[in-house]
Protein backbone atom coordinates (compact mmCIF):
# COMPACT_ATOMS: atom_id res chain seq x y z
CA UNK A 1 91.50 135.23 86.91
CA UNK A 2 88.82 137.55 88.75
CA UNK A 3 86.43 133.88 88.59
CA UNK A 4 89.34 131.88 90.16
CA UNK A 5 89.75 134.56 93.11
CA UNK A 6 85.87 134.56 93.87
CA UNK A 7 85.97 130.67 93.71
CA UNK A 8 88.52 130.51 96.19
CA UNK A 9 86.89 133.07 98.00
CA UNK A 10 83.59 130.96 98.14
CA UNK A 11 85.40 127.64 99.79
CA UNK A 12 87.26 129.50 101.82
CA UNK A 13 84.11 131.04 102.92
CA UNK A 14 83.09 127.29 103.48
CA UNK A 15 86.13 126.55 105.40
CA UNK A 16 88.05 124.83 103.19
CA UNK A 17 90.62 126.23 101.39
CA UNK A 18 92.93 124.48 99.17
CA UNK A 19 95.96 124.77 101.03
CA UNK A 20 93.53 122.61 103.70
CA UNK A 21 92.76 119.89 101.69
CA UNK A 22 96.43 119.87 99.99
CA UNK A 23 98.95 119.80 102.05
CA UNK A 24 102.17 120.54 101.69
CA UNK A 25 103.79 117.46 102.20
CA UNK A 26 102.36 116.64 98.99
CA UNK A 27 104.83 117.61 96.07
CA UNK A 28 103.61 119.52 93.07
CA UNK A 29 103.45 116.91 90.42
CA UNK A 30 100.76 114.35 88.44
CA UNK A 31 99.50 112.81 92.36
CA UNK A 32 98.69 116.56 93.12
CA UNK A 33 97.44 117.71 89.95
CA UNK A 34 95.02 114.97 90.46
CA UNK A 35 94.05 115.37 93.56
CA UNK A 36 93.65 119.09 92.40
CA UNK A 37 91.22 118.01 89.83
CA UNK A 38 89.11 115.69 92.20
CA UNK A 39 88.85 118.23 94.90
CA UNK A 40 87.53 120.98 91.85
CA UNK A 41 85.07 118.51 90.47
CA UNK A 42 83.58 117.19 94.43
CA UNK A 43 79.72 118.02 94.26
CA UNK A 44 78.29 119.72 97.60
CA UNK A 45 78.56 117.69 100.65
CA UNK A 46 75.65 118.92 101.90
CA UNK A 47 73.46 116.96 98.40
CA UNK A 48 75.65 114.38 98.67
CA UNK A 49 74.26 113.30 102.10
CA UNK A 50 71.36 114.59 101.71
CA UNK A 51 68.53 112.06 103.32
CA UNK A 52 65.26 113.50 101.47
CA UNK A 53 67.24 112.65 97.89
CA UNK A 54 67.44 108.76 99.07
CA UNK A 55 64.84 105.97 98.11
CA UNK A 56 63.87 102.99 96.72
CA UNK A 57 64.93 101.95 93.25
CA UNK A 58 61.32 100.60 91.26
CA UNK A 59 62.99 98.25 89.58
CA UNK A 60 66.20 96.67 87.97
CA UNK A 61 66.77 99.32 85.21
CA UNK A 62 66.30 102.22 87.29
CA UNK A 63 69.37 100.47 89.70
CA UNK A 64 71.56 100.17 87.18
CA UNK A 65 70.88 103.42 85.56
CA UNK A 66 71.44 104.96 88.85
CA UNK A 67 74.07 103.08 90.04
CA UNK A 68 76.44 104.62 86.20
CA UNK A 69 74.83 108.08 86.61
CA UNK A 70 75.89 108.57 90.27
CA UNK A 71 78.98 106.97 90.07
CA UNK A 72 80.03 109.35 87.18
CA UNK A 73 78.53 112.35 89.19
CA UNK A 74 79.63 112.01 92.24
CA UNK A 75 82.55 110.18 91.03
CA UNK A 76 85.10 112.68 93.19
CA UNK A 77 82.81 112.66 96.61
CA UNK A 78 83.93 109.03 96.39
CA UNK A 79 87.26 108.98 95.97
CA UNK A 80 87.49 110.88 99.34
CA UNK A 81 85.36 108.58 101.06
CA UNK A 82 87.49 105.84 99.41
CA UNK A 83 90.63 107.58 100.75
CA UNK A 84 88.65 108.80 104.38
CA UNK A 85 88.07 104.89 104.94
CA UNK A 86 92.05 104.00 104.37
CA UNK A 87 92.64 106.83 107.00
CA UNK A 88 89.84 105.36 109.40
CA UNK A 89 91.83 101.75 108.82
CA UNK A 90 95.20 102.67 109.33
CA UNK A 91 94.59 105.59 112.34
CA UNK A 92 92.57 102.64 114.35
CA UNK A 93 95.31 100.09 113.93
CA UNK A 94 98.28 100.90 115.88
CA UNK A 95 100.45 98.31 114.41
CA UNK A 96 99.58 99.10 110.83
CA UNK A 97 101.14 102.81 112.15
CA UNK A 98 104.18 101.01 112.67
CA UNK A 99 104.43 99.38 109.88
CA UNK A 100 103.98 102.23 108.07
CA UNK A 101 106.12 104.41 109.96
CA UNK A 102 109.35 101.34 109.55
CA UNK A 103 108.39 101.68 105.63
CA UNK A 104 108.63 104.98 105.03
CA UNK A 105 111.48 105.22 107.49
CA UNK A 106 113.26 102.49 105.82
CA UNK A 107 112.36 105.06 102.22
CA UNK A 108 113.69 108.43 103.84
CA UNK A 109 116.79 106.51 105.74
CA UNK A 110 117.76 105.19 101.79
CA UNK A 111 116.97 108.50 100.43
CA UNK A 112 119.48 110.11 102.70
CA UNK A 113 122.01 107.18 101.85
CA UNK A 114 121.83 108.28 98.11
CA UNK A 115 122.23 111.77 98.94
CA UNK A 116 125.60 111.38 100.26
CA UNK A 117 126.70 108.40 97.65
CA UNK A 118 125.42 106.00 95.44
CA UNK A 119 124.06 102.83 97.32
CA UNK A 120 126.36 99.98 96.27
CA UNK A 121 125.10 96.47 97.67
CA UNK A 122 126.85 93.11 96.42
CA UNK A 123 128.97 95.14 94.13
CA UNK A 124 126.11 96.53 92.29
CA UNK A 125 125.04 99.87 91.84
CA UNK A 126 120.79 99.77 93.25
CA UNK A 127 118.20 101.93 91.02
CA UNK A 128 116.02 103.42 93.16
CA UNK A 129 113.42 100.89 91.89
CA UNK A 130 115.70 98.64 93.60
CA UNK A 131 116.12 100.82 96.95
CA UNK A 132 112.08 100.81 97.25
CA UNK A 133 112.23 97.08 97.16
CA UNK A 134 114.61 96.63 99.62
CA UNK A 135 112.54 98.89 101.76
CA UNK A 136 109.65 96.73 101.48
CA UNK A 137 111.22 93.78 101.69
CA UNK A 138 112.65 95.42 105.08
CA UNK A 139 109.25 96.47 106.44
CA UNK A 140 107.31 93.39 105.10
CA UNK A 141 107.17 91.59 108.50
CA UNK A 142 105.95 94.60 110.15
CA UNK A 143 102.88 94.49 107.69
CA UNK A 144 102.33 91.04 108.11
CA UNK A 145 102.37 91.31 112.11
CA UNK A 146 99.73 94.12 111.39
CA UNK A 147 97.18 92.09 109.34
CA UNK A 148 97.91 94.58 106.45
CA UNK A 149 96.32 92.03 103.74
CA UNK A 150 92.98 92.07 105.92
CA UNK A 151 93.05 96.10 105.92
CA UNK A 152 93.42 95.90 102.15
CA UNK A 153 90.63 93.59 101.74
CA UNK A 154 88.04 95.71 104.46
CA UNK A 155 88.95 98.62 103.20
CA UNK A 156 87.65 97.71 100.09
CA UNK A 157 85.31 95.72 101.34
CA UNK A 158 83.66 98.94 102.80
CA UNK A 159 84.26 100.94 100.07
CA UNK A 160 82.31 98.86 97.83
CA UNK A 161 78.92 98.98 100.16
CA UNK A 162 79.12 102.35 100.91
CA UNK A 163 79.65 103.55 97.89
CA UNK A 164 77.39 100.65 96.15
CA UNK A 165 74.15 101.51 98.76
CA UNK A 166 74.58 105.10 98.11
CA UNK A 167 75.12 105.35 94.24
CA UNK A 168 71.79 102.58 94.33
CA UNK A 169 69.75 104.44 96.61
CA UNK A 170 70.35 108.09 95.95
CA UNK A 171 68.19 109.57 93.43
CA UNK A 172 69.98 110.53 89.78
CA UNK A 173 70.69 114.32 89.54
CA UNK A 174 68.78 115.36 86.52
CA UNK A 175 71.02 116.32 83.09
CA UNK A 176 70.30 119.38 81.47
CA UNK A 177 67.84 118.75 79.21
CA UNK A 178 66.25 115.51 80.58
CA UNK A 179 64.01 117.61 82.37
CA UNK A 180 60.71 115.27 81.16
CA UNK A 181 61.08 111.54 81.02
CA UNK A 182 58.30 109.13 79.54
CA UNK A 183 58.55 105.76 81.77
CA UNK A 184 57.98 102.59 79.42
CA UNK A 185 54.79 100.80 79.53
């Protein structure tokens, strides 16, 4: 308990806090839990982007081996890159903000429907499996007008050479106990 309090005492001392990185618009639940976990495991910004830790791979095996190691250690500091490049995407394209906005307007506008009664359409009861559906179906247009497909595909698109160049090019943290290392003749 007394560890937990000087933890939270140390990011806050950072400036970041987890009520800053959570908000509260996200609901307590598994997406939370696990974005809990991700933002306890991230590895210090400050290593992460370090420019003295980057160079040259030697050769093939050293790529690979540092393109697994840093991918499993800094595993977290890439999911938020991952997720700061769909924010970059969809807060420079003003019609993808639309889109969005007629989806999850079309979402809360059903949500309020089933509040009051059940949503009956064609005689048929809808599961909210159903409602989401009908709320992308609804909003599809929008996220064709807004090149949505070509977001998906640069976002990831990015993703994979930013993350790629810097899980290549950053050196691997050393394990505990790996300390010495015999290179192969």
């Amino acid at each position: 308990m007394a560890a937990q309090k000087d933890q939270q005492k140390d990011t806050e001392a950072e400036g970041l806090s987890a009520t800053t990185l959570l908000p509260k618009l996200i609901p307590s639940g598994a997406g939370r839990e696990w974005l809990e976990r991700r933002r306890a495991t991230i590895r210090p910004w400050g290593i992460f982007v370090d420019q003295q830790r980057f160079s040259r791979p030697r050769n093939v095996g050293e790529l690979c081996q540092r393109l697994v190691r840093n991918v499993e250690y800094y595993q977290s500091n890439y999911v938020f890159v991952f997720l700061g490049l769909i924010l970059y995407c969809v807060v420079t394209s003003p019609m993808l903000l639309v889109a969005l906005a007629v989806f999850f307007g079309a979402c809360y506008i059903l949500y309020l429907r089933t509040l009051q009664s059940r949503l009956v359409l064609f005689g048929r009861e809808m599961s909210p499996a159903h409602q989401y559906a009908l709320a992308g179906g609804i909003s599809f247009p929008f996220f064709w007008l807004a090149g949505a497909g070509s977001a998906v595909f640069w976002v990831l698109g990015a993703t994979l050479v930013v993350i790629g160049s810097h899980a290549a090019f950053h050196q691997i943290e050393p394990a505990d106990g790996e300390e010495l290392q015999m290179e192969p003749v």
